[in-house]
Structure formats: C-alpha cells, structure tokens
C-alpha atoms as a PDB file:
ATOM      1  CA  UNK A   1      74.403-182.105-175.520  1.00  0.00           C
ATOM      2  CA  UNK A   2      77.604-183.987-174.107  1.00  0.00           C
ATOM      3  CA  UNK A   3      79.453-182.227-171.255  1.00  0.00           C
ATOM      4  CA  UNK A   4      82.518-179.911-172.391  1.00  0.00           C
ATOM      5  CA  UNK A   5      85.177-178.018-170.267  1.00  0.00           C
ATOM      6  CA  UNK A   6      83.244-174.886-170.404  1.00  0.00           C
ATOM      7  CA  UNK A   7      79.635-176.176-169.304  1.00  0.00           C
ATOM      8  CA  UNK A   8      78.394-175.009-165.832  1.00  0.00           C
ATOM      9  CA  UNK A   9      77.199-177.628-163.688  1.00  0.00           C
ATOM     10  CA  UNK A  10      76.237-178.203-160.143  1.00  0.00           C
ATOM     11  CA  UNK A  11      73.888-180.277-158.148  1.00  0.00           C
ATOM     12  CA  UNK A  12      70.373-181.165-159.336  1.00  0.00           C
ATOM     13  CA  UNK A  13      68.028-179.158-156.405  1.00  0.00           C
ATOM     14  CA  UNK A  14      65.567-181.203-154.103  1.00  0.00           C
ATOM     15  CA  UNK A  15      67.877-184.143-153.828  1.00  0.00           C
ATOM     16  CA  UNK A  16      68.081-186.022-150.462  1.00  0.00           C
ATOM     17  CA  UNK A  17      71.656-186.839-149.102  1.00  0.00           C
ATOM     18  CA  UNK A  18      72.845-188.306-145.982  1.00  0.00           C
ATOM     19  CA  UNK A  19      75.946-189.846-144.595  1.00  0.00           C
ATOM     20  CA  UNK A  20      76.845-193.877-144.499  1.00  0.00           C
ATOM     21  CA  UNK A  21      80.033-194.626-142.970  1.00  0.00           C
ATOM     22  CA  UNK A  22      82.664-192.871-145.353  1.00  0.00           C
ATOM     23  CA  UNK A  23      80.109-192.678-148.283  1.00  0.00           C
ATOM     24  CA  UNK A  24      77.520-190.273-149.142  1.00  0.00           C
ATOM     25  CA  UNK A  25      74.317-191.566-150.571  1.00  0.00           C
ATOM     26  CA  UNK A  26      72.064-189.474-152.666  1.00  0.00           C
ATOM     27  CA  UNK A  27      68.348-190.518-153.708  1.00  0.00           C
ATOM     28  CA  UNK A  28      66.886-188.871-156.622  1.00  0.00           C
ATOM     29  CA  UNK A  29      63.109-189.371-155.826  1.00  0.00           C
ATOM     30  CA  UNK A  30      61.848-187.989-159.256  1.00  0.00           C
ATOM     31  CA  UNK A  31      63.951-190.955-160.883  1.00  0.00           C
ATOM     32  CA  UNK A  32      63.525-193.136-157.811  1.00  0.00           C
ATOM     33  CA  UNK A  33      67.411-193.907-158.322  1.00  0.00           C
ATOM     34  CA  UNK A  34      70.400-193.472-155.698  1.00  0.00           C
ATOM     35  CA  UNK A  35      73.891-193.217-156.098  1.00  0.00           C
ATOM     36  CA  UNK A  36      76.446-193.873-153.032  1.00  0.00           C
ATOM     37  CA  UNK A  37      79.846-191.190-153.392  1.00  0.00           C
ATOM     38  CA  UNK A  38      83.433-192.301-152.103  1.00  0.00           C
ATOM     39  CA  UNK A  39      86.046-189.621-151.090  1.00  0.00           C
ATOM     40  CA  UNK A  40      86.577-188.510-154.788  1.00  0.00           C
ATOM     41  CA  UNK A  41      82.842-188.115-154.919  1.00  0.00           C
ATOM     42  CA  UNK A  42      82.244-186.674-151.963  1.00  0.00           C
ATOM     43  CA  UNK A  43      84.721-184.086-152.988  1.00  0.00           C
ATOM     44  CA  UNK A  44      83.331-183.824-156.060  1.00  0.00           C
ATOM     45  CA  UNK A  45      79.347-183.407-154.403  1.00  0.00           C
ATOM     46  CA  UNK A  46      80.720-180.918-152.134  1.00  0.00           C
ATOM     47  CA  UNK A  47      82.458-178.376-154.929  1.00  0.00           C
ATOM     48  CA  UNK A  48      79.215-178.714-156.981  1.00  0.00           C
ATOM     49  CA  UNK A  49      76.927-177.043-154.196  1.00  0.00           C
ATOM     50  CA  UNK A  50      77.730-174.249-156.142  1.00  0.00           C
ATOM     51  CA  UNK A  51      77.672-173.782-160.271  1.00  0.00           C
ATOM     52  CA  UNK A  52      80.958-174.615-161.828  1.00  0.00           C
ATOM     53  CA  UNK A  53      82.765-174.825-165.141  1.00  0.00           C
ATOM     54  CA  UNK A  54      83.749-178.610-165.439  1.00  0.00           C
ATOM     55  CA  UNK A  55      87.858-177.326-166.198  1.00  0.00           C
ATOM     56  CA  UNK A  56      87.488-175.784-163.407  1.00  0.00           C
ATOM     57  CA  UNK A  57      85.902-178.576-161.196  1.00  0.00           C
ATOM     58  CA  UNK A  58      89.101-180.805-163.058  1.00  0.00           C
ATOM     59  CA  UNK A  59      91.843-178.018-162.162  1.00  0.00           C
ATOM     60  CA  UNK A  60      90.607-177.850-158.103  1.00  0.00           C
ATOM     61  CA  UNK A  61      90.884-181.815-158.570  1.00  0.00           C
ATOM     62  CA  UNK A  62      93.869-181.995-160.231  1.00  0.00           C
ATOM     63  CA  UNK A  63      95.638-179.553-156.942  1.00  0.00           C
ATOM     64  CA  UNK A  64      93.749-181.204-154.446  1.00  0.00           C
ATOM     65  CA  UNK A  65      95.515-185.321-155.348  1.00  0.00           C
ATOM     66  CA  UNK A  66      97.953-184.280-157.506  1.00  0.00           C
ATOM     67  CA  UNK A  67      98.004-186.916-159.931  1.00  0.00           C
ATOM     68  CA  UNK A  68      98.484-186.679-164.274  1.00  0.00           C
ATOM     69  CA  UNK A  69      96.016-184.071-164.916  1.00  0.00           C
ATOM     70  CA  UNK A  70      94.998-186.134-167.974  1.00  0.00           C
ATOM     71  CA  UNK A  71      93.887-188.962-165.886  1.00  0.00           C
ATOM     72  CA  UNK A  72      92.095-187.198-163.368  1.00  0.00           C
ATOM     73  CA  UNK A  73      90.752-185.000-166.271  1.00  0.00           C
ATOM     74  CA  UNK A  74      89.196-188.242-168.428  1.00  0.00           C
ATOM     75  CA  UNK A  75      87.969-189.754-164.668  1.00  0.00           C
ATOM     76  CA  UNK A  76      85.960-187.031-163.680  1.00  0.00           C
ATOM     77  CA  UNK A  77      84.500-186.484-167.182  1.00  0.00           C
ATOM     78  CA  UNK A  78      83.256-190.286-166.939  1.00  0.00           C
ATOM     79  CA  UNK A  79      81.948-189.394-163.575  1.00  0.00           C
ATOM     80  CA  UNK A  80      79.795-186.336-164.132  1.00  0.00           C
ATOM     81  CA  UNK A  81      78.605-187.140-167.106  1.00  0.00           C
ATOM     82  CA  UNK A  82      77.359-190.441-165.309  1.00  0.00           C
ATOM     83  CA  UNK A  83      75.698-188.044-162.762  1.00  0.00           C
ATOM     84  CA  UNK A  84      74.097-186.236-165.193  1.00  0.00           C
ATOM     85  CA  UNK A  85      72.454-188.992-166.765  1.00  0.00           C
ATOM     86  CA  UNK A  86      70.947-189.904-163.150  1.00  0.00           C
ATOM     87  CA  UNK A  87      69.897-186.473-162.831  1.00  0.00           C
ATOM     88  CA  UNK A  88      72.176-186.214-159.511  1.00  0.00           C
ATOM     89  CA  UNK A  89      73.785-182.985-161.298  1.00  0.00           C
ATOM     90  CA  UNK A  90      72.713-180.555-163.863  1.00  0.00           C
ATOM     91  CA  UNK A  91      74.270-177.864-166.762  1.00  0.00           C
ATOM     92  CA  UNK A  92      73.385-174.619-165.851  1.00  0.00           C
ATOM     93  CA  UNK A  93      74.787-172.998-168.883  1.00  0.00           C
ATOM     94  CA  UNK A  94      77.039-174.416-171.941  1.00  0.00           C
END
C-alpha cells in the first residue's frame, strides 16, 4: 500500500548508521543495500527515530526551511517512499 499523509512511519530497527563527513550512511544488511543522507535527510533520519504521521513529518519540514509547503510536501513523499522501498524506514500503522 502507497504511503498517505496519515501512515505512521519511522526507522526500520537493526539498521547500522554512522557518520561520513556531512552525510549519514545507513547499511541495511538484510537487503545488503546502503543509502548515504544529506542535511534534508539527516533531518529527516533523525525525526523518524520515533513513529510519525508522514503530514506531520511534512509540517515539522515545512517550519524547519520554510519553503512552498507543496514542494517540500511532493519532495519528501518521493523521499520516504524511496526509503521504504530499501527497507531503511517502515509503516507502523496506516
């Protein structure tokens, strides 16, 4: 089921992280993939140590760079759902 504004999603559990210069890399060793996060991600990582609805995850976006909510609204969907296809984050409930 696609990602809406009211699923619940946070970070997949067992995942190892570390820092690279401004980046955070993240290996998924059940999928033996990794994914390397900028700022936005980073950001984005951090919120998601905790479950949270995706308009929410948008809204805390939205304040925190303060650009056109639809933009940063269509960005992030692109970029979660891309996580959640790695298996980097997870729905915890729809």
């Amino acid at each position: 089921m696609p990602l809406c504004a009211t699923s619940v999603i946070a970070q997949t559990d067992g995942l190892q992280s570390t820092t690279v210069g401004d980046e955070i890399v993240i290996l998924n060793l059940a999928s033996n993939n990794y994914i390397g996060l900028n700022d936005v991600g980073r950001r984005i990582w951090s919120i998601l140590e905790s479950p949270h609805r995706v308009d929410d995850l948008i809204k805390l976006l939205t304040e925190a760079f303060r650009g056109d909510p639809e933009v940063i609204a269509a960005e992030v969907m692109t970029f979660i759902t891309e996580l959640e296809r790695d298996g980097i984050i997870h729905v915890v409930e729809d």
